[in-house]
Every structure is written in C-alpha cells, then in structure tokens.
C-alpha atoms as a PDB file:
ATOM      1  CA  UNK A   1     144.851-206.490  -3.366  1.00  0.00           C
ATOM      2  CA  UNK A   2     148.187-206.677  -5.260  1.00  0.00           C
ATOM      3  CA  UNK A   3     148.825-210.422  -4.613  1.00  0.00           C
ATOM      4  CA  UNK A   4     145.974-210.644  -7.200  1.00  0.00           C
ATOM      5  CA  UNK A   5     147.484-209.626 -10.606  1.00  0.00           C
ATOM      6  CA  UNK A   6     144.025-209.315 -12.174  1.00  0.00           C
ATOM      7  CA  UNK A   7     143.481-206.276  -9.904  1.00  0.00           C
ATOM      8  CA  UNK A   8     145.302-203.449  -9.683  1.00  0.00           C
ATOM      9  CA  UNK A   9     146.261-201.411  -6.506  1.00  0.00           C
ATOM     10  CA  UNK A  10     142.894-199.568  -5.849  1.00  0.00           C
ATOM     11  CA  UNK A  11     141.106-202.801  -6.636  1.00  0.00           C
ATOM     12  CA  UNK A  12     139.879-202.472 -10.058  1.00  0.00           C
ATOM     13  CA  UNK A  13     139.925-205.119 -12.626  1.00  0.00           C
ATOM     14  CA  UNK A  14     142.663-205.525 -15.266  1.00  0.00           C
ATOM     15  CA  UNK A  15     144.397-207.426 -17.986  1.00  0.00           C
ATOM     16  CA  UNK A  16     147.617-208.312 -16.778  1.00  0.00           C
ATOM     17  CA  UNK A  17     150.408-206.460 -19.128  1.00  0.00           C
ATOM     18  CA  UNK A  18     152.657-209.496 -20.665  1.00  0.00           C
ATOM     19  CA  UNK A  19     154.464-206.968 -22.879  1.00  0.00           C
ATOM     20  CA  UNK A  20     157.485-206.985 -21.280  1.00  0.00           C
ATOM     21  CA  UNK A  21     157.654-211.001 -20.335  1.00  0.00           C
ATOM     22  CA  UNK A  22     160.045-212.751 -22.732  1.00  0.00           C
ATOM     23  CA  UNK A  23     158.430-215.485 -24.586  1.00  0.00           C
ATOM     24  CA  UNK A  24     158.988-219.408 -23.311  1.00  0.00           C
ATOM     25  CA  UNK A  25     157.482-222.730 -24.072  1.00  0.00           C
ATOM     26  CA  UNK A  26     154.448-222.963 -22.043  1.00  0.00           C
ATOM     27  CA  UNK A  27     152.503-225.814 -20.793  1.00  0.00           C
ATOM     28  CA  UNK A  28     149.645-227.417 -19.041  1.00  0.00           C
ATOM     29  CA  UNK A  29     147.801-230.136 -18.255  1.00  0.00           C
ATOM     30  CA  UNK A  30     144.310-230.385 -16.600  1.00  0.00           C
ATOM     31  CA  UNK A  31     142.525-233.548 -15.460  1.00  0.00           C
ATOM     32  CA  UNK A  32     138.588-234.067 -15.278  1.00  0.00           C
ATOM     33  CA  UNK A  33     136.313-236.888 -14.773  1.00  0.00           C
ATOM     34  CA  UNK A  34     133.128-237.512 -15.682  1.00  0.00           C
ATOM     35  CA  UNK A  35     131.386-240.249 -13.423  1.00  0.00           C
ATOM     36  CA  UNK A  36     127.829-242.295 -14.503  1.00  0.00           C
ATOM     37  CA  UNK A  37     125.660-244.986 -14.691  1.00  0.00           C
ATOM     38  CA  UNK A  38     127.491-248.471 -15.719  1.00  0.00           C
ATOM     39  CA  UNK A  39     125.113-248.938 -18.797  1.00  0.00           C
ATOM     40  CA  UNK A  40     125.818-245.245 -19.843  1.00  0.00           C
ATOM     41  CA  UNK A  41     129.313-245.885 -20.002  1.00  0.00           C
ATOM     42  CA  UNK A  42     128.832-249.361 -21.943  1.00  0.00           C
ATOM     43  CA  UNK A  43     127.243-247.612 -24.401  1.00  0.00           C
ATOM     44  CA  UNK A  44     129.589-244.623 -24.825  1.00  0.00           C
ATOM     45  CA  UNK A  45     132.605-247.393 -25.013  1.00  0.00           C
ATOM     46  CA  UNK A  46     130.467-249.569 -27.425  1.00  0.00           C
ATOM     47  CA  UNK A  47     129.616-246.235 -29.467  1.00  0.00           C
ATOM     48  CA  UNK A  48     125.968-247.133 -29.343  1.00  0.00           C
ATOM     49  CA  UNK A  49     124.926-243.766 -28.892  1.00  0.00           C
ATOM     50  CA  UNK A  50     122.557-242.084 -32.440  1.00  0.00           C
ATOM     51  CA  UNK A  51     124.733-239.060 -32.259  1.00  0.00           C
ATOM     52  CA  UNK A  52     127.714-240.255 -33.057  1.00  0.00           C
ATOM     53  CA  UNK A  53     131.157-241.229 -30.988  1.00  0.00           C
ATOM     54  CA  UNK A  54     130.768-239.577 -28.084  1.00  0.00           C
ATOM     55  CA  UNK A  55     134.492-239.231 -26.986  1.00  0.00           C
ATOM     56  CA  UNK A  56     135.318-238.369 -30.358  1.00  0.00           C
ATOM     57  CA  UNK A  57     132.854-235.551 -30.604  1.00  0.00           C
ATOM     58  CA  UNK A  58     133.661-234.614 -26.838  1.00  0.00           C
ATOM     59  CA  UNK A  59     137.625-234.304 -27.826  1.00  0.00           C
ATOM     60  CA  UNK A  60     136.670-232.197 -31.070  1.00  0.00           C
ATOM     61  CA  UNK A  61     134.163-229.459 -28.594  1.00  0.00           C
ATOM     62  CA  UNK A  62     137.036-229.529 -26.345  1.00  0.00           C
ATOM     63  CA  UNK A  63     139.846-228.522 -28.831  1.00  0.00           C
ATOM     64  CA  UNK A  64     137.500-226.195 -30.373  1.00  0.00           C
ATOM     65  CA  UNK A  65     136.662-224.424 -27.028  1.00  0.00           C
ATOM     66  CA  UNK A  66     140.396-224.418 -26.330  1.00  0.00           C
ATOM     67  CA  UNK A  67     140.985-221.662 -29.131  1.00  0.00           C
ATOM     68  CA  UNK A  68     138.267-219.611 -27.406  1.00  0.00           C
ATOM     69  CA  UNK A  69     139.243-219.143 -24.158  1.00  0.00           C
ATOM     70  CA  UNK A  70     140.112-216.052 -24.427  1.00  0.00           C
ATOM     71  CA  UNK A  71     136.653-214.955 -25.493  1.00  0.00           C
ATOM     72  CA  UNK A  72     135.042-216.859 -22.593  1.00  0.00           C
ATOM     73  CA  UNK A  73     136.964-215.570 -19.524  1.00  0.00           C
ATOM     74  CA  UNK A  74     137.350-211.915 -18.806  1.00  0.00           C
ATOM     75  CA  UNK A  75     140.874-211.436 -18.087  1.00  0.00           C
ATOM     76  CA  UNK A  76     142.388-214.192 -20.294  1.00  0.00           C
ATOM     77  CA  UNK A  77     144.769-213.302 -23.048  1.00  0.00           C
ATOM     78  CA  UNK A  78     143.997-214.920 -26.373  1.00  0.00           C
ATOM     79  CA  UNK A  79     146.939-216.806 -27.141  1.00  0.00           C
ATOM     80  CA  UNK A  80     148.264-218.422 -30.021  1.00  0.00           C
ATOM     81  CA  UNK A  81     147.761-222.196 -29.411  1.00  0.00           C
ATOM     82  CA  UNK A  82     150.887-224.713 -30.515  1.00  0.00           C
ATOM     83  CA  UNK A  83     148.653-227.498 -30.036  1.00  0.00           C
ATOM     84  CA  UNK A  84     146.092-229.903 -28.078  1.00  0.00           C
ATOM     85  CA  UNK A  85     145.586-233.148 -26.871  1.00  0.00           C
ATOM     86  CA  UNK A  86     142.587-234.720 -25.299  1.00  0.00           C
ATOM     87  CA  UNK A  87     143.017-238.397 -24.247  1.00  0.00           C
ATOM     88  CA  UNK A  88     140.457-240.524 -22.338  1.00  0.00           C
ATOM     89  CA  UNK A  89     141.070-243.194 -19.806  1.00  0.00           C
ATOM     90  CA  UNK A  90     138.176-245.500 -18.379  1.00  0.00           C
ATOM     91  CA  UNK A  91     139.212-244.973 -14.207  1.00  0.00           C
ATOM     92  CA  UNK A  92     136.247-247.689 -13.737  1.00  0.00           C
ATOM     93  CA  UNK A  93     133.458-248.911 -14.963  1.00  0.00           C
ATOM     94  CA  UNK A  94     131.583-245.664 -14.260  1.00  0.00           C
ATOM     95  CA  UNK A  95     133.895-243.054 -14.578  1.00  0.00           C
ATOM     96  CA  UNK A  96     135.793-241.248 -18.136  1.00  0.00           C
ATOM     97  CA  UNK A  97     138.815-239.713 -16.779  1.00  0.00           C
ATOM     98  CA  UNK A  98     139.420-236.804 -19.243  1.00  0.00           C
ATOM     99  CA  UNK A  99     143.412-235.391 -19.520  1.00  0.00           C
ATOM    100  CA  UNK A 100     144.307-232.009 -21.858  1.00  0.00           C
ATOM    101  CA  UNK A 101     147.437-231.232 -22.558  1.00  0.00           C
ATOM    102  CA  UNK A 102     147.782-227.440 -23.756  1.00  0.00           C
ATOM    103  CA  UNK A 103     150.990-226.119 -25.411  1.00  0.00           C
ATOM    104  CA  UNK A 104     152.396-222.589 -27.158  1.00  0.00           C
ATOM    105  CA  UNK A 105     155.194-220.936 -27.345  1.00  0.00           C
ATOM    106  CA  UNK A 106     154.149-217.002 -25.667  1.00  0.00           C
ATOM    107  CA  UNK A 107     154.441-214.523 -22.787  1.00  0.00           C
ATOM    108  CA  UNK A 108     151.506-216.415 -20.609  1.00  0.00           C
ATOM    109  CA  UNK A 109     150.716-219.553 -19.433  1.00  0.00           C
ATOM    110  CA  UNK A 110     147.893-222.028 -20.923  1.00  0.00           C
ATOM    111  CA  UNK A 111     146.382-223.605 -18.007  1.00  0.00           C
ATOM    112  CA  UNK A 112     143.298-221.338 -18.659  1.00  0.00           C
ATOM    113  CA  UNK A 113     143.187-223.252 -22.096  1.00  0.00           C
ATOM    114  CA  UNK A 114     143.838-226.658 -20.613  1.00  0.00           C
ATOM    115  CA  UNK A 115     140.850-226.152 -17.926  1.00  0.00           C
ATOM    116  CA  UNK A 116     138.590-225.036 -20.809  1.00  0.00           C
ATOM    117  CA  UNK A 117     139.499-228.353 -22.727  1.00  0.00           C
ATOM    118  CA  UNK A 118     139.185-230.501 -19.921  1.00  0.00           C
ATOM    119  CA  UNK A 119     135.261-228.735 -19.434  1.00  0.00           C
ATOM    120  CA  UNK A 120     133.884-228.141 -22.599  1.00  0.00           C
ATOM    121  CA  UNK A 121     134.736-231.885 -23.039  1.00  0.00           C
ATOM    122  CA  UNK A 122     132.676-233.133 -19.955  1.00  0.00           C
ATOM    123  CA  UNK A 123     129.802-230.780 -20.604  1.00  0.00           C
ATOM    124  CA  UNK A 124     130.021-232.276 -24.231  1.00  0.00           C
ATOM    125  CA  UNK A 125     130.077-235.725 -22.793  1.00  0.00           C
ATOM    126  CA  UNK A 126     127.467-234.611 -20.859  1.00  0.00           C
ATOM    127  CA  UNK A 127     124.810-233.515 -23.466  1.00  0.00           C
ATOM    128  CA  UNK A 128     125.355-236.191 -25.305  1.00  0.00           C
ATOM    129  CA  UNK A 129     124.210-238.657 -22.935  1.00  0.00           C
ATOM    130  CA  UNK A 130     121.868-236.829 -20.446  1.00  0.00           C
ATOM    131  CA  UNK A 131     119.301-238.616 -22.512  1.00  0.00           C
ATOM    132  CA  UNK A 132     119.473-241.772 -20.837  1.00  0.00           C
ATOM    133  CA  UNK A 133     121.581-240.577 -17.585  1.00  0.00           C
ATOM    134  CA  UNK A 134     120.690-237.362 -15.859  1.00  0.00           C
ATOM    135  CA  UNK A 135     122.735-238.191 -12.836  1.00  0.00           C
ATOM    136  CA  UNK A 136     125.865-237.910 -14.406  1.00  0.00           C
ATOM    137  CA  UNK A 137     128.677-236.174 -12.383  1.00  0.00           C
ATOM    138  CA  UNK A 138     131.313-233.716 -13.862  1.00  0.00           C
ATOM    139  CA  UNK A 139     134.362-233.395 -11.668  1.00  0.00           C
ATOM    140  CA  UNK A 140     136.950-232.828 -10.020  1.00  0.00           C
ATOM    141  CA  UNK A 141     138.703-231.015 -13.188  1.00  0.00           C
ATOM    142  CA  UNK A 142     142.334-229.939 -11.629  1.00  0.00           C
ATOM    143  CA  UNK A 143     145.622-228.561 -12.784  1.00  0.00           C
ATOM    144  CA  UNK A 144     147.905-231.472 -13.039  1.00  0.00           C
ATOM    145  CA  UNK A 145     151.342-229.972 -14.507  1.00  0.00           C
ATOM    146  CA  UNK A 146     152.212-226.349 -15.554  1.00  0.00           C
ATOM    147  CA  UNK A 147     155.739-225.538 -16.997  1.00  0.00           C
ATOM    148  CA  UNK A 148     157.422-222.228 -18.361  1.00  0.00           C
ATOM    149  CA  UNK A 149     157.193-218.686 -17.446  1.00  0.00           C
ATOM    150  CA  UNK A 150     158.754-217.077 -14.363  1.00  0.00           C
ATOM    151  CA  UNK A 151     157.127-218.974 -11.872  1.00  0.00           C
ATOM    152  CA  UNK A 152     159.066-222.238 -13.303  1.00  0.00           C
ATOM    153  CA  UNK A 153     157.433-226.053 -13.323  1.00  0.00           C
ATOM    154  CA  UNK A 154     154.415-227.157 -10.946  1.00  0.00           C
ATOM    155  CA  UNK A 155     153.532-230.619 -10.569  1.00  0.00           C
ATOM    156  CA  UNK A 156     150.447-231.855  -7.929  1.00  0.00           C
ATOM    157  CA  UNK A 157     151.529-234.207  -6.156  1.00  0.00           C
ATOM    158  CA  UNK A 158     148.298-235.808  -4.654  1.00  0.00           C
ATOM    159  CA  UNK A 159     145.962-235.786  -7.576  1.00  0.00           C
ATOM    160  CA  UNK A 160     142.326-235.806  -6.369  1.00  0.00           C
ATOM    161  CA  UNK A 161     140.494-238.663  -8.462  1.00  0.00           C
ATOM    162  CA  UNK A 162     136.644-238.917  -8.984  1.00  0.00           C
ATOM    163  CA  UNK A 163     136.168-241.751  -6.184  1.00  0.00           C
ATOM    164  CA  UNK A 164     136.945-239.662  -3.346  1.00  0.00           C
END
C-alpha cells in the first residue's frame, strides 16, 4: 500500500503531510469536452439560451468550484489559489472543448483544482442545456500539463480528444 500516499502503511486513509515540502510554483492544466446536438451548440454559440451565456456562466461555476476543491474531495488540501483560467474552443460543430489552467504558489500540486474546473464547467454546461438536449456527452476530462513540486514537469503527449 505505500505506493499510494493517501494510505498509510497498514492501509488506512490519510492526508498526505506537505509540512516539510518547500513551496514552488505549481501548475496544471486539465482538458474536457462536452459533445451535443448541432442545434444545441448553435444556440449556445448564438447565446440564444433564456438563462443567460452559457459559457460565460459555465466558466464562472467552474472558477467558483475551483476554490472548493478541497471541500469536495476527501484527501485534498485546500490551497490558496493564484489564479484560473477557463477558455473554450469549438473542436466541431458538436463538441465545446473546455481547457483550465490552475496556478499557486504552495507545497502541493493543483491538478485536483484544474479537474474540478474542467467538471463543474461541463456539468454547468450541462444543466443549462439538458432542456432541449438530454443526450449530451461529458468527456474525456484529462490532465494535460502539470509543473512544480518534486516530481518535476509532465506533459501528455497523445491527448485523447472527444471523437475517439
């Protein structure tokens, strides 16, 4: 079990101690997609939707459930956050490609954070329009780029994109 720093030697859940860690610039970056009808995604780039802007409300949820990570996963430190960025990219005519870029300066890594943007985002893109499209798809949401801390800079080198 000690490969797994969330558990301890006997097995039992922990928080892992940071105390000692010095403190570094820390990054991440998580990508998502949410895939739908055509029409749904005419609309949402036409704003045509009651309830507002729906990638504008989207990137608000998902910078607001960035700062609560911490309270959302068990085991997750509750870190100071530097800042956030949620951009949007049309991959086709059926798909919002969602990216989150997570930063701080601290003893533990933000990908945590970045994966939280990257899904409160599609589930608020996702409530906004079930509505009119039910059969919307969230997914895959990956790590894209990490950097800082011990275990130094990670970048995927195949991302996995929503059409395959």
């Amino acid at each position: 079990m000690t490969d797994f720093t969330h558990f301890d030697e006997t097995g039992a859940s922990r928080m892992v101690d940071v105390g000692s860690k010095p403190v570094t610039a820390r990054l991440a970056r998580v990508e998502g997609f949410v895939t739908m009808r055509s029409e749904t995604l005419s609309r949402i780039r036409a704003r045509d939707f009651k309830k507002g802007d729906v990638l504008e409300v989207a990137r608000l949820a998902g910078i607001m459930g960035t700062k609560q990570t911490g309270n959302l996963i068990p085991l997750c430190h509750p870190l100071p956050i530097d800042g956030v960025t949620i951009d949007f990219n049309f991959h086709d005519d059926r798909t919002v490609h969602i990216s989150a870029t997570v930063k701080t300066e601290g003893k533990t890594g933000v990908e945590m954070e970045a994966f939280t943007a990257v899904s409160v985002t599609a589930l608020t893109i996702y409530d906004m329009c079930k509505a009119i499209d039910r059969e919307m798809v969230i997914g895959p949401i990956q790590l894209v780029e990490k950097a800082g801390g011990k275990s130094g800079h990670f970048l995927r080198t195949k991302p996995v994109n929503a059409s395959e």
